[in-house]
N, C-alpha and C. Protein backbone atom coordinates (compact mmCIF):
# COMPACT_ATOMS: atom_id res chain seq x y z
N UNK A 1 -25.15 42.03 -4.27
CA UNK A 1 -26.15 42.03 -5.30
C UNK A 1 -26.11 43.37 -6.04
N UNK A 2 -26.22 43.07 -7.13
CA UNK A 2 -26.12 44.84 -8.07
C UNK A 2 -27.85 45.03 -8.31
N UNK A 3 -27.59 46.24 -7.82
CA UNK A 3 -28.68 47.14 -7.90
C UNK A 3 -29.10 47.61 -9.14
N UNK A 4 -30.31 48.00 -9.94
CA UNK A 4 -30.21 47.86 -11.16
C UNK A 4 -31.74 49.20 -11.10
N UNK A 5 -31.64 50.43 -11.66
CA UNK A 5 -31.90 51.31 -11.72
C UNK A 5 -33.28 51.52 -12.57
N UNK A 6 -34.38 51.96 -12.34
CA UNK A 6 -35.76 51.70 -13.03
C UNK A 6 -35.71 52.97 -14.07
N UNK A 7 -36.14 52.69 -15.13
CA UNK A 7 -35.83 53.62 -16.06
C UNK A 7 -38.15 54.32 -16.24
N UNK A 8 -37.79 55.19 -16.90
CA UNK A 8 -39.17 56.04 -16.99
C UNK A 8 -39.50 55.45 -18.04
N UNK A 9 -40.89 55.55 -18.39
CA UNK A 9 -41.89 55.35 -19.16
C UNK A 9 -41.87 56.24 -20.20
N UNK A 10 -42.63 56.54 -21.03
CA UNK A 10 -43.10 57.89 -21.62
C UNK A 10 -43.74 58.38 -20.72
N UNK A 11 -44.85 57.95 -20.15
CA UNK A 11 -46.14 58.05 -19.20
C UNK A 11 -45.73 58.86 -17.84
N UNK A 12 -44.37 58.85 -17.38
CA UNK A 12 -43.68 58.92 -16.04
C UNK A 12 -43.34 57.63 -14.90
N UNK A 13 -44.36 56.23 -15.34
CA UNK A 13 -44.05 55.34 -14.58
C UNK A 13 -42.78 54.64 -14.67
N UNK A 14 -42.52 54.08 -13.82
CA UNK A 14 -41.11 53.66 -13.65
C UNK A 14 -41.65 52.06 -14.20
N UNK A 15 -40.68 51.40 -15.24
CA UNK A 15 -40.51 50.03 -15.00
C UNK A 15 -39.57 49.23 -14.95
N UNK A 16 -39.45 47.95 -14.56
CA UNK A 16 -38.52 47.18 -13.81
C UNK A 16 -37.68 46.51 -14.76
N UNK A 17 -38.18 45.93 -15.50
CA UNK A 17 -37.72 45.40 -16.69
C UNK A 17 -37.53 46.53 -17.76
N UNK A 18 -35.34 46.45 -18.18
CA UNK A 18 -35.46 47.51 -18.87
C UNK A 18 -35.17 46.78 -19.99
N UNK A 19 -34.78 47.67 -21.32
CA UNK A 19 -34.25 47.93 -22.84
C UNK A 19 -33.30 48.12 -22.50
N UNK A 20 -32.05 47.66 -23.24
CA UNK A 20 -31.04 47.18 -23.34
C UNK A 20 -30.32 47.44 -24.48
N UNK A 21 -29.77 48.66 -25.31
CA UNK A 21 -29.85 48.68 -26.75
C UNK A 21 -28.57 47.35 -27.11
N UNK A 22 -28.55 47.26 -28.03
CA UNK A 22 -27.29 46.21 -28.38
C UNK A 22 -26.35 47.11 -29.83
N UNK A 23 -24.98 47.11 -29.91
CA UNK A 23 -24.77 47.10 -30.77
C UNK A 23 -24.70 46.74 -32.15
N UNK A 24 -25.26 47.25 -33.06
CA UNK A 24 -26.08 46.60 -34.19
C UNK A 24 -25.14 47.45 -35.29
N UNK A 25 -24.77 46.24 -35.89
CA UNK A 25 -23.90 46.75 -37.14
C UNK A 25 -24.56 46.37 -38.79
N UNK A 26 -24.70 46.90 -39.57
CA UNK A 26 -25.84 46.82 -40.88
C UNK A 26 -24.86 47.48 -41.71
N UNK A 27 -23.66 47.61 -41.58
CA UNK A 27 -22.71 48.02 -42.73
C UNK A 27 -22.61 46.44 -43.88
N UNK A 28 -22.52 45.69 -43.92
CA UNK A 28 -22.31 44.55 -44.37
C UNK A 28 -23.06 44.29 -45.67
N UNK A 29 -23.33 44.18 -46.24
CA UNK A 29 -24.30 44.35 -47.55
C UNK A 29 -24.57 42.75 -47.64
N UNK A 30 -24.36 41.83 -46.81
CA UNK A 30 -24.80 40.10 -46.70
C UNK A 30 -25.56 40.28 -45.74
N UNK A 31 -25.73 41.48 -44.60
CA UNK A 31 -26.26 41.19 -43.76
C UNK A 31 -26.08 41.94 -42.13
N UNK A 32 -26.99 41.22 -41.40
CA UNK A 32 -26.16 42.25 -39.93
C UNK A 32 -25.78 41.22 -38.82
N UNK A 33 -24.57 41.92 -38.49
CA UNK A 33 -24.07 41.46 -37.11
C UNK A 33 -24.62 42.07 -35.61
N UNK A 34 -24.92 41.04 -34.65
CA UNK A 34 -24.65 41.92 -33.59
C UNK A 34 -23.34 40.94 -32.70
N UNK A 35 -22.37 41.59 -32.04
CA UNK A 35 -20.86 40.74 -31.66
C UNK A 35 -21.37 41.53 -30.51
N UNK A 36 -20.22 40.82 -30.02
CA UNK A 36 -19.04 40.91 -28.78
C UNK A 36 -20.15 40.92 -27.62
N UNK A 37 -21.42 39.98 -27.07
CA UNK A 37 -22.13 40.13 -26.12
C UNK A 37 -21.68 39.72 -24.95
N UNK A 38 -20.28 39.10 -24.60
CA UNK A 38 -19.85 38.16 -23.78
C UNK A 38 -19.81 39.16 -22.46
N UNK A 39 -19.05 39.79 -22.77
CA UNK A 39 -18.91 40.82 -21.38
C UNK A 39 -18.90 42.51 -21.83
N UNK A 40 -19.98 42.54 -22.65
CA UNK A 40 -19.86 43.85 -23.24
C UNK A 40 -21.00 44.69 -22.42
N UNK A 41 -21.16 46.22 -22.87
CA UNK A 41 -21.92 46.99 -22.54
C UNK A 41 -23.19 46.26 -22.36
N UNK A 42 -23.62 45.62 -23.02
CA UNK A 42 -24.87 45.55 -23.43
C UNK A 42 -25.18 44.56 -22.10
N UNK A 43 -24.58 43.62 -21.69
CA UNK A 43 -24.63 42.86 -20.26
C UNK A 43 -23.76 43.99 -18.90
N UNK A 44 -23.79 45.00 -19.22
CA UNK A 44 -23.06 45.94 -17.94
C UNK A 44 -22.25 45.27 -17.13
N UNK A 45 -21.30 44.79 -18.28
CA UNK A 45 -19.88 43.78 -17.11
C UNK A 45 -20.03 42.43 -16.78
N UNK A 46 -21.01 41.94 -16.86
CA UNK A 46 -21.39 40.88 -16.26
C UNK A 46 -20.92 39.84 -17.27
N UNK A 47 -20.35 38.75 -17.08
CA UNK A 47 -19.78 37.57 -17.97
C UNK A 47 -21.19 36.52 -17.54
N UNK A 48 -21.47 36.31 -19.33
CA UNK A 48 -22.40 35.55 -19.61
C UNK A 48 -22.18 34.09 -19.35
N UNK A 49 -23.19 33.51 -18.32
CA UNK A 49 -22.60 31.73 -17.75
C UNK A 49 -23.71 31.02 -18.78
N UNK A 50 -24.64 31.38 -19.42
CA UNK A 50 -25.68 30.56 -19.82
C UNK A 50 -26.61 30.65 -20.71
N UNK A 51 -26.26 30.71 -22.07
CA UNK A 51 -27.10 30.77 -22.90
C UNK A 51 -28.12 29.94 -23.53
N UNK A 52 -29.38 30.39 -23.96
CA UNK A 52 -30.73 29.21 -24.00
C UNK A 52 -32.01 29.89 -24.93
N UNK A 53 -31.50 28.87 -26.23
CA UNK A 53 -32.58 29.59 -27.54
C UNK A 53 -33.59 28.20 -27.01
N UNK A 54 -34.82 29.19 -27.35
CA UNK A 54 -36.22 28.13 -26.88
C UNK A 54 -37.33 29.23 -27.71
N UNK A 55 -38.22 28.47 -27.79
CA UNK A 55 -39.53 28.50 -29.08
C UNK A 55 -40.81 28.66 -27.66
N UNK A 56 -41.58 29.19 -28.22
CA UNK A 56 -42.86 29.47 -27.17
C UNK A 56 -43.96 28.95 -28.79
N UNK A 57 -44.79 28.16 -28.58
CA UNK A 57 -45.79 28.07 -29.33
C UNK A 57 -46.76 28.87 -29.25
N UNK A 58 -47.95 29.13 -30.28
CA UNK A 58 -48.75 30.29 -30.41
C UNK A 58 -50.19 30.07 -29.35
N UNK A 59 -49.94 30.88 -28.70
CA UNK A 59 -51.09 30.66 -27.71
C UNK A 59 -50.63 29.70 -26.46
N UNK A 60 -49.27 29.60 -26.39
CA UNK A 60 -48.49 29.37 -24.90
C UNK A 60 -48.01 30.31 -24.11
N UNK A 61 -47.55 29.84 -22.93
CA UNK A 61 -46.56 30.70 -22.53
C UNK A 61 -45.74 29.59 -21.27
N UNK A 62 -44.25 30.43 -21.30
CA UNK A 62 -43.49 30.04 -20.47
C UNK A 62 -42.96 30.40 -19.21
N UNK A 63 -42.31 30.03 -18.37
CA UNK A 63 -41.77 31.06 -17.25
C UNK A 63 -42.66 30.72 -16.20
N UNK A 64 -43.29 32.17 -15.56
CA UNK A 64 -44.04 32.24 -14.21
C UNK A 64 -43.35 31.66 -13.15
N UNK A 65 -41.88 32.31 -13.17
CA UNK A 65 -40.46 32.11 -11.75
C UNK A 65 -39.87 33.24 -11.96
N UNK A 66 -39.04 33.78 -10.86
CA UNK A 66 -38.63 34.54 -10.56
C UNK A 66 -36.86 34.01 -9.86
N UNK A 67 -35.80 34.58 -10.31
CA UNK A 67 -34.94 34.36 -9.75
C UNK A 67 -33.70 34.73 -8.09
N UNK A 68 -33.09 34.20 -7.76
CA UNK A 68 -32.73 34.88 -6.24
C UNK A 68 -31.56 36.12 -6.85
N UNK A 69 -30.50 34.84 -7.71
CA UNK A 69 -29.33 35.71 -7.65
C UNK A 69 -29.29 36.38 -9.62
N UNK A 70 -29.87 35.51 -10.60
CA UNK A 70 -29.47 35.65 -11.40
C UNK A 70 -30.33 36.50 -12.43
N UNK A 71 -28.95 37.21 -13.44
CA UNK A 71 -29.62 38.02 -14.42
C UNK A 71 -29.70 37.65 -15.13
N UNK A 72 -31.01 38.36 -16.26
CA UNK A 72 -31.29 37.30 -17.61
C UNK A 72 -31.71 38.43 -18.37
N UNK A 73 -31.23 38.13 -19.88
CA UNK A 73 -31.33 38.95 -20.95
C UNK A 73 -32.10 38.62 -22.12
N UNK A 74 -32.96 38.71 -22.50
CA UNK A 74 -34.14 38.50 -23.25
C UNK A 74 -33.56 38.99 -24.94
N UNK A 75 -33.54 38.43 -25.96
CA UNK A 75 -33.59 38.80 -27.06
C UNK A 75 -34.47 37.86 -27.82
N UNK A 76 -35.14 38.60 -28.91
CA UNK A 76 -36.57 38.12 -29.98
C UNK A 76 -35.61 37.66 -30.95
N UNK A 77 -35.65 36.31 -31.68
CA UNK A 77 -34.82 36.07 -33.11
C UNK A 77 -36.08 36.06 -33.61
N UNK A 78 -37.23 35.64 -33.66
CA UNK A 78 -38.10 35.51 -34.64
C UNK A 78 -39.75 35.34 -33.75
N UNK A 79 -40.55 35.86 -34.52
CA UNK A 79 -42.01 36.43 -33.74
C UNK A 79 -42.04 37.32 -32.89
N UNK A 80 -43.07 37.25 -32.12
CA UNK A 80 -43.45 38.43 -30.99
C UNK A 80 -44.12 37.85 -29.93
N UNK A 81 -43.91 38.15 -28.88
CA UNK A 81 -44.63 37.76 -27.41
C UNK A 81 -44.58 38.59 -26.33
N UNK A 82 -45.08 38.76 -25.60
CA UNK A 82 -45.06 39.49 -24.55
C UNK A 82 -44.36 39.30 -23.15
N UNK A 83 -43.42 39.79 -22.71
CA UNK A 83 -42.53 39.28 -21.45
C UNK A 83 -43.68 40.13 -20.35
N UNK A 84 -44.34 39.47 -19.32
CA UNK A 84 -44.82 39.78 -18.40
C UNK A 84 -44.39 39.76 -17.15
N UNK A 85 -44.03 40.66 -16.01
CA UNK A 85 -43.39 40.89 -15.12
C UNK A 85 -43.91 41.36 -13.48
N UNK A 86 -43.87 40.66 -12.56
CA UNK A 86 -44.36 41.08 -11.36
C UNK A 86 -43.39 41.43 -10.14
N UNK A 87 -43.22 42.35 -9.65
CA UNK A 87 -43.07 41.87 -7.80
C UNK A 87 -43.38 41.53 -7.04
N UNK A 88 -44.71 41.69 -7.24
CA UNK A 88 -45.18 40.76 -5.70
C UNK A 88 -45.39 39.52 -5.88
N UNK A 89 -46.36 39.28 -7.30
CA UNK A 89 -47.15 37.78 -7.20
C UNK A 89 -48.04 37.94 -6.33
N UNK A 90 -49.45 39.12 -5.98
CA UNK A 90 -50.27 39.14 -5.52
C UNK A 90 -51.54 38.87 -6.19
N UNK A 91 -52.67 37.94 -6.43
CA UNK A 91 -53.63 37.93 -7.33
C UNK A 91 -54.42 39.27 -6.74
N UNK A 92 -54.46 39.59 -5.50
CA UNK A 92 -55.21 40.40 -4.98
C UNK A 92 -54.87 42.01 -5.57
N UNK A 93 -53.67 42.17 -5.85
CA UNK A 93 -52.95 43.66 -5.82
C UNK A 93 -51.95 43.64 -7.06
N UNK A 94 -52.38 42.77 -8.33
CA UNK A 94 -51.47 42.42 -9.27
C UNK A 94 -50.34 43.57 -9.49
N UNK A 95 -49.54 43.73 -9.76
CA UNK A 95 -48.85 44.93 -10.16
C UNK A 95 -47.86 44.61 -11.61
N UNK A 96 -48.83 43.76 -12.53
CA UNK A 96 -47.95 43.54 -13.54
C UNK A 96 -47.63 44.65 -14.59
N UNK A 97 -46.39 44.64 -15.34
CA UNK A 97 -46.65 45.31 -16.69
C UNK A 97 -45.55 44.39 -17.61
N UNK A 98 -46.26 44.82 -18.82
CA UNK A 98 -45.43 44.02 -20.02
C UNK A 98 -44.50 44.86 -20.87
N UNK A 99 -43.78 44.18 -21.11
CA UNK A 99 -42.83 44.81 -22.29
C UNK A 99 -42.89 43.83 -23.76
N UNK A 100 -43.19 44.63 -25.05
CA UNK A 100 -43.06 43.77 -25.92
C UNK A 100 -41.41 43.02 -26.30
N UNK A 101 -41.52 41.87 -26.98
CA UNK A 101 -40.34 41.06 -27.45
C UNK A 101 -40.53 40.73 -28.99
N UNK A 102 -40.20 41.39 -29.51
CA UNK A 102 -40.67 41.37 -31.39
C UNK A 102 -38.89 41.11 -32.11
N UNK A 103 -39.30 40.26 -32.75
CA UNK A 103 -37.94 40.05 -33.66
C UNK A 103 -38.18 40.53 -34.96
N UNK A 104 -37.12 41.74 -35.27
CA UNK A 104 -37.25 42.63 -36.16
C UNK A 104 -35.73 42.16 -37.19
N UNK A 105 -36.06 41.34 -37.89
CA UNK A 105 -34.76 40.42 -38.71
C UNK A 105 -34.41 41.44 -39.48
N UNK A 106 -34.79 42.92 -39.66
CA UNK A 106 -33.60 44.25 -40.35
C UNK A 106 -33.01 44.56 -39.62
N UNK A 107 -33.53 45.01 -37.95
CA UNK A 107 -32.95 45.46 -37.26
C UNK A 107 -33.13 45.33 -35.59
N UNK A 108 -32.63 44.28 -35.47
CA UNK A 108 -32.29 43.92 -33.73
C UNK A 108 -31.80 44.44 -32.68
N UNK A 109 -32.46 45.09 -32.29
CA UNK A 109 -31.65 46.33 -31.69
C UNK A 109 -31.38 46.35 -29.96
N UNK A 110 -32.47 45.89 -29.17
CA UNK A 110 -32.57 45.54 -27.78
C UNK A 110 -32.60 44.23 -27.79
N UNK A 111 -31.90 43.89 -26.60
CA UNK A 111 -32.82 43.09 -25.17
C UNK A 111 -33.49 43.38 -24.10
N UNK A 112 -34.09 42.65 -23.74
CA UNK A 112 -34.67 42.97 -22.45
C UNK A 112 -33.60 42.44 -21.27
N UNK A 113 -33.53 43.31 -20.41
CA UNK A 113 -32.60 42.83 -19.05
C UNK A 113 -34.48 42.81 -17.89
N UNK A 114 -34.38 41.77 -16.78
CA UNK A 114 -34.93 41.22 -16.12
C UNK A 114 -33.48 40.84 -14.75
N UNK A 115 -34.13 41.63 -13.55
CA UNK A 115 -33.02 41.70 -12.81
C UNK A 115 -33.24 40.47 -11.64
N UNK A 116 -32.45 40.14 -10.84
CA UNK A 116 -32.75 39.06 -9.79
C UNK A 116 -34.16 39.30 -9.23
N UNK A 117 -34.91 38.55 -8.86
CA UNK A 117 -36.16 38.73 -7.57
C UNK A 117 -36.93 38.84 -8.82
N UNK A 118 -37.17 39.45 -10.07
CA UNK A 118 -38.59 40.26 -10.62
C UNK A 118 -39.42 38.86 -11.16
N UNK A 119 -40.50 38.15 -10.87
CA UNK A 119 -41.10 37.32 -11.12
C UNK A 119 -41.42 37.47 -13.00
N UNK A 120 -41.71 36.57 -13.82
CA UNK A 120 -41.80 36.69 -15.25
C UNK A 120 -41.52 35.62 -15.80
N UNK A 121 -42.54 35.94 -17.23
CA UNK A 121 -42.84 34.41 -17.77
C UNK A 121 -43.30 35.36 -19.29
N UNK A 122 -43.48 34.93 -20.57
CA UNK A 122 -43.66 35.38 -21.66
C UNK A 122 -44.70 34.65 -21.93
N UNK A 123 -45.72 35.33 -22.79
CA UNK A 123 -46.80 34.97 -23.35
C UNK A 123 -46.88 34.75 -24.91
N UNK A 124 -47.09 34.08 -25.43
CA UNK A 124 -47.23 33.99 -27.25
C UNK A 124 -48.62 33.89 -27.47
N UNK A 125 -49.06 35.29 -27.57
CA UNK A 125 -50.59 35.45 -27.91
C UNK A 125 -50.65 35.60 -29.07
N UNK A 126 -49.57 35.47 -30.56
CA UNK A 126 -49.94 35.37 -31.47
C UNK A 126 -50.23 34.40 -32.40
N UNK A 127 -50.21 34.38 -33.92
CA UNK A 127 -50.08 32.95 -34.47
C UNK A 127 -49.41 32.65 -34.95
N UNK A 128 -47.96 32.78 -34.28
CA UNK A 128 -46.77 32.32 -34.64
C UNK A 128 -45.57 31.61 -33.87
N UNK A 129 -45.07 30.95 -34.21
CA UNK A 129 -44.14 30.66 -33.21
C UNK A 129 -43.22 31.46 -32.84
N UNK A 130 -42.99 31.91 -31.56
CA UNK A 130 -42.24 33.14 -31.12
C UNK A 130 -40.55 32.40 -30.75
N UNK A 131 -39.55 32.71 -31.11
CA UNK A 131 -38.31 32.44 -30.84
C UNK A 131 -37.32 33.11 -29.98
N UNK A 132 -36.52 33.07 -29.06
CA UNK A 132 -35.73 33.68 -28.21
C UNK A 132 -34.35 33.15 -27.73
N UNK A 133 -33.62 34.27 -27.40
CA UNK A 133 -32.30 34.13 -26.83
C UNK A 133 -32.50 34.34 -25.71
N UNK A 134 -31.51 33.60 -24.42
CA UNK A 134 -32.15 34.31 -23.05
C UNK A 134 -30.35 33.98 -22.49
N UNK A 135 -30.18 34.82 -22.06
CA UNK A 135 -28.76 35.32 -21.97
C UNK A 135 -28.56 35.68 -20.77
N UNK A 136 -27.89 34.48 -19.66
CA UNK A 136 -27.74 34.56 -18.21
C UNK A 136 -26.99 34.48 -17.46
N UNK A 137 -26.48 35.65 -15.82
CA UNK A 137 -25.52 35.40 -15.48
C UNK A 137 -24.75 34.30 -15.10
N UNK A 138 -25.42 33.63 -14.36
CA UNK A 138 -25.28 32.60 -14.06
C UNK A 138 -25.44 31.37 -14.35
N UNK A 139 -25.14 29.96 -14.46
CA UNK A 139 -25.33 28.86 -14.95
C UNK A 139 -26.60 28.49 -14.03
N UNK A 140 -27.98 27.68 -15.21
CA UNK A 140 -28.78 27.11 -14.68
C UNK A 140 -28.88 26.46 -13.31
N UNK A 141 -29.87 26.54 -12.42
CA UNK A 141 -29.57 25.89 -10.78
C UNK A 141 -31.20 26.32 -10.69
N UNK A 142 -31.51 25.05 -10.33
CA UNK A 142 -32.83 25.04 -10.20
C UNK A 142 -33.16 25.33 -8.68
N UNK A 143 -32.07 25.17 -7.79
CA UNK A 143 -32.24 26.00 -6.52
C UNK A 143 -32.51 27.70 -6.23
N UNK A 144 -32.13 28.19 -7.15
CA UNK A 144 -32.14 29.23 -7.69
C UNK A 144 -33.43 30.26 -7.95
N UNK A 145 -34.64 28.96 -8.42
CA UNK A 145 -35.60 29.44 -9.08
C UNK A 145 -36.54 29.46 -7.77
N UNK A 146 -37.49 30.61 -8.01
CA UNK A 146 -38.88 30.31 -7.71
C UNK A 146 -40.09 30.01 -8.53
N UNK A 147 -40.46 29.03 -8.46
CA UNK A 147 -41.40 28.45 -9.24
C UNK A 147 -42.94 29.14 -8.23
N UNK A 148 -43.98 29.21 -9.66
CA UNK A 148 -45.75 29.51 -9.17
C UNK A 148 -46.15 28.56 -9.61
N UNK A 149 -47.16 28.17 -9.12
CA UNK A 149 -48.01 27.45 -9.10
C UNK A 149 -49.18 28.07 -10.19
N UNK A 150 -49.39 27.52 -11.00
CA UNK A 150 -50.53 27.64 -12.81
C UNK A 150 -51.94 28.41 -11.70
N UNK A 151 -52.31 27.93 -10.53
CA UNK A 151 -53.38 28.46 -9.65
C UNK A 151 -53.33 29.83 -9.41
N UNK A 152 -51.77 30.62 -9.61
CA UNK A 152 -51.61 31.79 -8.94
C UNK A 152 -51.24 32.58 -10.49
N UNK A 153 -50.57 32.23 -11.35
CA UNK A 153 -50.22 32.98 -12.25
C UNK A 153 -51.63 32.84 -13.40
N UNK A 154 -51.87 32.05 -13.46
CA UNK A 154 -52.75 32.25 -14.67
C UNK A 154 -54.27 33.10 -14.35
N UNK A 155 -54.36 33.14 -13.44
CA UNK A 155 -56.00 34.03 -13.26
C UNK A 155 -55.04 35.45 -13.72
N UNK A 156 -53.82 36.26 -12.88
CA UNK A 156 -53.42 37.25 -12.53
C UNK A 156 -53.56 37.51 -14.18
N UNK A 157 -52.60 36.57 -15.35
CA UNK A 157 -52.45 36.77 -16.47
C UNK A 157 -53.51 37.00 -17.43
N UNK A 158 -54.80 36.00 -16.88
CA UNK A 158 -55.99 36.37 -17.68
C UNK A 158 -56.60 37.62 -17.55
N UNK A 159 -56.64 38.32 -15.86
CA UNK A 159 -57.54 39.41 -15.54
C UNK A 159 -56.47 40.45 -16.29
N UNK A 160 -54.95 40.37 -16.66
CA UNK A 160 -54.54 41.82 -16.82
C UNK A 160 -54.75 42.04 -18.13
N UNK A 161 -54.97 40.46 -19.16
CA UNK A 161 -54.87 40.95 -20.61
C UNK A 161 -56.46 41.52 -20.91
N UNK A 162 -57.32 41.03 -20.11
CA UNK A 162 -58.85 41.49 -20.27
C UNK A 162 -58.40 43.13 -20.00
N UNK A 163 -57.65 43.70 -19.00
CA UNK A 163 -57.88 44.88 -18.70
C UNK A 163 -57.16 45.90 -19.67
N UNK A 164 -56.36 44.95 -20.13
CA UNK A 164 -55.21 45.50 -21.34
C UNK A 164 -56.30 46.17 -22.37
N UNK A 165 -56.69 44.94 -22.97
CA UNK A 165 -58.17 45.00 -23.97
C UNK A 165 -59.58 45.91 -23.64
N UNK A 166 -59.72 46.53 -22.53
CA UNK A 166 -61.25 47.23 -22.28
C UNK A 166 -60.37 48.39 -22.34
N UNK A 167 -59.12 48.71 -21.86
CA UNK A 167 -58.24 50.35 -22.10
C UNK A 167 -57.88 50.23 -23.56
N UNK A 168 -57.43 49.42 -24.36
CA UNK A 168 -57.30 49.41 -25.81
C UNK A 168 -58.68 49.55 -26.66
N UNK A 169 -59.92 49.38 -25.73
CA UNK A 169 -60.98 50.13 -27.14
C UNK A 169 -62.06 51.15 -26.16
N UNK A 170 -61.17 51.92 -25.37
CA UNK A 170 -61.52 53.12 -25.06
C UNK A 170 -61.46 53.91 -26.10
């Protein structure tokens, strides 16, 4: 299993889910490319088995599984949502944090990498339809997955965005 290194915050905290820059080319005067994702830097070696564009509606969300063996790469084509991320899956001792997923059609610059084990599911709390690339080592296997149960993820998801919101109008 590859080990996959927690990068700093501004803040000093470490998080699990990193940024990923991508090569982004904007020389083109039609437009921008981003190439060569197959086994490039931007996947750290890893040959891509499984790619999967999917739509989150506004005020859905998807996910809430966690994988054994496989890596997955998050890119925004269009809207914004929030990728939410756990290790434990404790309602008692939540330890979530989010990373935003915004599709910036001048300039596309990250993915998100999400490593084996880290539980996560994306939220579309806006009013738009949020769009994505999800870019994986491995080919789909539903043996693979750990699935939650809507009983365990959705309280955890409601109490963290309330807490998100009472530190945002401090």
């Amino acid at each position: 299993m590859v080990k996959y290194p927690t990068e700093s915050r501004k803040d000093g905290s470490k998080m699990k889910v990193r940024k990923i820059d991508l090569f982004f080319d904007n020389r083109d005067p039609r437009g921008f490319v981003i190439q060569n994702l197959q086994e490039s830097r931007a996947f750290e070696g890893h040959c891509i088995k499984d790619i999967v564009i999917q739509s989150i509606m506004p005020d859905k969300d998807r996910g809430y599984h966690s994988h054994m063996e496989k890596t997955e790469w998050f890119l925004a084509l269009s809207g914004e949502a929030k990728l939410i991320s756990s290790e434990k899956m404790d309602p008692k001792n939540p330890d979530l944090e989010h990373e935003p997923l915004k599709a910036d059609c001048l300039k596309p610059t990250y993915a998100l990498l999400i490593p084996p084990r880290l539980t996560h599911w994306i939220v579309n709390d806006s009013e738009q339809v949020f769009v994505m690339a999800s870019f994986s080592s491995k080919e789909h296997d539903p043996k693979d997955d750990t699935k939650y149960a809507e009983s365990v993820w959705r309280p955890i998801t409601e109490l963290y965005f309330k807490s998100l919101k009472k530190n945002q109008s401090k």
